[in-house]
C-alpha atoms as a PDB file:
ATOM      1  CA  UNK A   1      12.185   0.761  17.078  1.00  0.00           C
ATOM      2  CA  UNK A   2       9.119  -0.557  15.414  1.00  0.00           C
ATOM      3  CA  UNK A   3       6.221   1.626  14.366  1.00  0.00           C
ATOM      4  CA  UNK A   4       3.354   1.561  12.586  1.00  0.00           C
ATOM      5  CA  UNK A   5       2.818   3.145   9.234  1.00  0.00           C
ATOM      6  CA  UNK A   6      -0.024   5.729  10.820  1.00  0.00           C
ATOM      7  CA  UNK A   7       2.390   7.343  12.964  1.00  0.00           C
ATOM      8  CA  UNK A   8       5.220   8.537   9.838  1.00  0.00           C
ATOM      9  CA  UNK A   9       2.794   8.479   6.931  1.00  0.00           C
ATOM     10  CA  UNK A  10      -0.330   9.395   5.239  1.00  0.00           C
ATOM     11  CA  UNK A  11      -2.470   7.016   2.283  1.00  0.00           C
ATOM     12  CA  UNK A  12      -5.124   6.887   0.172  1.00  0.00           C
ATOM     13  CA  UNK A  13      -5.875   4.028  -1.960  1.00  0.00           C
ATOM     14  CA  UNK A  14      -8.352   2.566  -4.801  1.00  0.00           C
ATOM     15  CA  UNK A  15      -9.160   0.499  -7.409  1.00  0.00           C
ATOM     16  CA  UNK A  16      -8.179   0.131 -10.750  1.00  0.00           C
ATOM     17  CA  UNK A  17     -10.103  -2.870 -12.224  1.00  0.00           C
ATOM     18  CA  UNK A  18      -8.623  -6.095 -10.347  1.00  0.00           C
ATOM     19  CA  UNK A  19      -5.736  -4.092  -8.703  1.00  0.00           C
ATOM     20  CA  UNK A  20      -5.419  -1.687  -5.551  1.00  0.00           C
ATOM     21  CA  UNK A  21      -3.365   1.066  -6.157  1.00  0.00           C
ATOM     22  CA  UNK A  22      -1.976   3.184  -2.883  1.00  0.00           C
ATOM     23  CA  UNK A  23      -0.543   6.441  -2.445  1.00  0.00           C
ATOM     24  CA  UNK A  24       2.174   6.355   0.529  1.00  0.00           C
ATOM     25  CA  UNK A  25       3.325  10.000   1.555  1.00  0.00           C
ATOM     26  CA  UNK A  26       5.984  11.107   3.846  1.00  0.00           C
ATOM     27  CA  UNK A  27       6.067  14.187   5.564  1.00  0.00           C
ATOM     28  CA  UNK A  28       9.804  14.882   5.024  1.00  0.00           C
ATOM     29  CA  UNK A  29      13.229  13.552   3.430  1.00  0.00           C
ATOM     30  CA  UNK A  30      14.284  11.337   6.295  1.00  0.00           C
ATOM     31  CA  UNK A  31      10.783   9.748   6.912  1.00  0.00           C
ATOM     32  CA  UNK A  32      11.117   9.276   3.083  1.00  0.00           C
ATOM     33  CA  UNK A  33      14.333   7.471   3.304  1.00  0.00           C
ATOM     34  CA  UNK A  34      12.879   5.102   5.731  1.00  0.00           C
ATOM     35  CA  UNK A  35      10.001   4.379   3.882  1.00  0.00           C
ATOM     36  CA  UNK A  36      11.898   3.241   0.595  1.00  0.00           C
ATOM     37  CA  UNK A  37      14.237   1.261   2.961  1.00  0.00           C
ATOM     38  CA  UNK A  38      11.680  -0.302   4.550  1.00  0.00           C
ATOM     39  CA  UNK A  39       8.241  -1.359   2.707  1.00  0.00           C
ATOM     40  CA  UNK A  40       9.245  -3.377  -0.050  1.00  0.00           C
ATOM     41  CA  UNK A  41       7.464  -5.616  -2.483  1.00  0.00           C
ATOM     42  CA  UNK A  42       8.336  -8.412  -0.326  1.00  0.00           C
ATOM     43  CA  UNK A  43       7.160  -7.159   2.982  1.00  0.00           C
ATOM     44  CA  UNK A  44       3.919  -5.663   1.073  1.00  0.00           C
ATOM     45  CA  UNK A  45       3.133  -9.195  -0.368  1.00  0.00           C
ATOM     46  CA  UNK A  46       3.347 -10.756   3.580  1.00  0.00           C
ATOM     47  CA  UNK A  47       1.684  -7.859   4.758  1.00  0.00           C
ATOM     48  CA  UNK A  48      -1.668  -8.221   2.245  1.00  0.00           C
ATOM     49  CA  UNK A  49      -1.399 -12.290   2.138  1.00  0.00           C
ATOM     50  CA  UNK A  50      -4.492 -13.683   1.469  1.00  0.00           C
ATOM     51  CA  UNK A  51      -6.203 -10.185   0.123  1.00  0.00           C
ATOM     52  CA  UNK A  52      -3.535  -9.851  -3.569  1.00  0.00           C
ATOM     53  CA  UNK A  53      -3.318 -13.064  -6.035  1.00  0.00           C
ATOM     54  CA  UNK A  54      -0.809 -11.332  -7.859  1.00  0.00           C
ATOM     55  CA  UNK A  55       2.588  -9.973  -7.460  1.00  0.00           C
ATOM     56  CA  UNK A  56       3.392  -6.470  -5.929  1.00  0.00           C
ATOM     57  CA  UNK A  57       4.592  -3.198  -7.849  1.00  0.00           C
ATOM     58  CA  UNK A  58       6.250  -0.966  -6.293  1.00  0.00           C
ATOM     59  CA  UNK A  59       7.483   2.460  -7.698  1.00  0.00           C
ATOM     60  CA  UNK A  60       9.104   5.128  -5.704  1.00  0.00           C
ATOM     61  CA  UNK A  61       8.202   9.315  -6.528  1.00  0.00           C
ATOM     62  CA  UNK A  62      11.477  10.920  -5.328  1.00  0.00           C
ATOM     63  CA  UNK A  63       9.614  14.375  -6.306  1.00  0.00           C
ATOM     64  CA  UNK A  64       6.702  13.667  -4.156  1.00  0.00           C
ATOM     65  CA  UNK A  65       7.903  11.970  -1.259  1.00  0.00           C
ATOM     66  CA  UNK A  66       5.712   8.778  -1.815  1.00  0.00           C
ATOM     67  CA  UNK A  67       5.962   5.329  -2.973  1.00  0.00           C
ATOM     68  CA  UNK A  68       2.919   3.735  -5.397  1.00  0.00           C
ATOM     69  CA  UNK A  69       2.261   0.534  -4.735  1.00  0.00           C
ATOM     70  CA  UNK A  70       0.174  -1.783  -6.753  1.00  0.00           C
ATOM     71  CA  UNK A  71      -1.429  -5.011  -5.590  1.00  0.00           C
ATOM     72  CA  UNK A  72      -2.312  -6.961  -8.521  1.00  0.00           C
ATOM     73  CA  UNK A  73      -5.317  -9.802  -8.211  1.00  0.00           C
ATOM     74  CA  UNK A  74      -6.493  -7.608  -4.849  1.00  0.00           C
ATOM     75  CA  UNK A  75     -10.205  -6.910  -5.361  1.00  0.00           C
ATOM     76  CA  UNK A  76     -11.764 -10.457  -6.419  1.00  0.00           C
ATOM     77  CA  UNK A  77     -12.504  -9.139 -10.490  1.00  0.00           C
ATOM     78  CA  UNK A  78     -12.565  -5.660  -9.756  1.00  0.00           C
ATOM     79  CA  UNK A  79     -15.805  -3.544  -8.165  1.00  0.00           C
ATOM     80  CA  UNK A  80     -18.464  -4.418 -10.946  1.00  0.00           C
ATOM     81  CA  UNK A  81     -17.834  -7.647 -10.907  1.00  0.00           C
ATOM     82  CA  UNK A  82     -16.855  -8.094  -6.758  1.00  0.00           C
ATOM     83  CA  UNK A  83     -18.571  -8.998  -3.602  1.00  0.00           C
ATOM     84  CA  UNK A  84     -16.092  -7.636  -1.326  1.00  0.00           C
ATOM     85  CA  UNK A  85     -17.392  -5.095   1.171  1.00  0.00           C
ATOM     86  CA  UNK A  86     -14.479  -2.641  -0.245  1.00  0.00           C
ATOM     87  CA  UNK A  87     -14.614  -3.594  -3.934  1.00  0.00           C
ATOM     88  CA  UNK A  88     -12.992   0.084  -4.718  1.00  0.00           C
ATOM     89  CA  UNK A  89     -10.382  -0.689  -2.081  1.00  0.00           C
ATOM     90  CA  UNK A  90     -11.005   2.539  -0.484  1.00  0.00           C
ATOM     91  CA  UNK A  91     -10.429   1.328   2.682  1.00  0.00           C
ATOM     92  CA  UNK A  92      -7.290  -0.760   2.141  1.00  0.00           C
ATOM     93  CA  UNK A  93      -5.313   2.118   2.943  1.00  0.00           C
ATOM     94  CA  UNK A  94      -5.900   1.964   6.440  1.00  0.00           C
ATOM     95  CA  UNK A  95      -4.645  -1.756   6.248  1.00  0.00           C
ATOM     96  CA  UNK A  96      -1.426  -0.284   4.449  1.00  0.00           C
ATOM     97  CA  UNK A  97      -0.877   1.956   7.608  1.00  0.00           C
ATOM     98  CA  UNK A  98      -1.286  -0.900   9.974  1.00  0.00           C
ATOM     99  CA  UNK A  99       1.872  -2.340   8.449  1.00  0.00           C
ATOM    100  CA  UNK A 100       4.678  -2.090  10.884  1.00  0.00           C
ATOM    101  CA  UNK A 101       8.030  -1.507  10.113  1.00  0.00           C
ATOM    102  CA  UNK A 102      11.268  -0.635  11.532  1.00  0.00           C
ATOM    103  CA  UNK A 103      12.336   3.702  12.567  1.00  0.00           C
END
């Protein structure tokens, strides 16, 4: 069954110079498991094509529940020097959780 990241999980996301960094949190162990199994570098890069120019880190926290994931390249030189209407990448979170993936 596919689902949308916004009904298992919760984000928050922002900048660090050029890159977007996200939080990813799952409410329990099981949505946990599904999340590692399913939102991978790969899917991420398809997912944000055309917003990152560089590759996609991704780095689970067993202890937390929650995966970091780093877009490299994603916010046009970073917020002093972009013109994007979400330089910080504040709101790229919510494009995270739009991501669907299979339950």
């Amino acid at each position: 069954m596919k689902r949308k990241l916004v009904e298992i999980a919760h984000a928050r996301s922002g900048d660090k110079g050029d890159r977007c960094d996200f939080g990813l949190f799952a409410p329990d162990a099981a949505t946990y498991a599904v999340l590692k199994r399913e939102v991978t570098p790969e899917r991420l890069a398809r997912h944000f094509a055309g917003t990152a120019s560089g590759p996609v880190e991704l780095y689970p926290l067993d202890n937390l529940l929650a995966l970091k994931i780093v877009l490299n390249g994603a916010l046009s030189g970073g917020a002093a020097r972009s013109l994007r209407s979400d330089n910080l990448g504040k709101c790229a979170a919510a494009a995270l959780l739009r991501m669907e993936i299979e339950t």
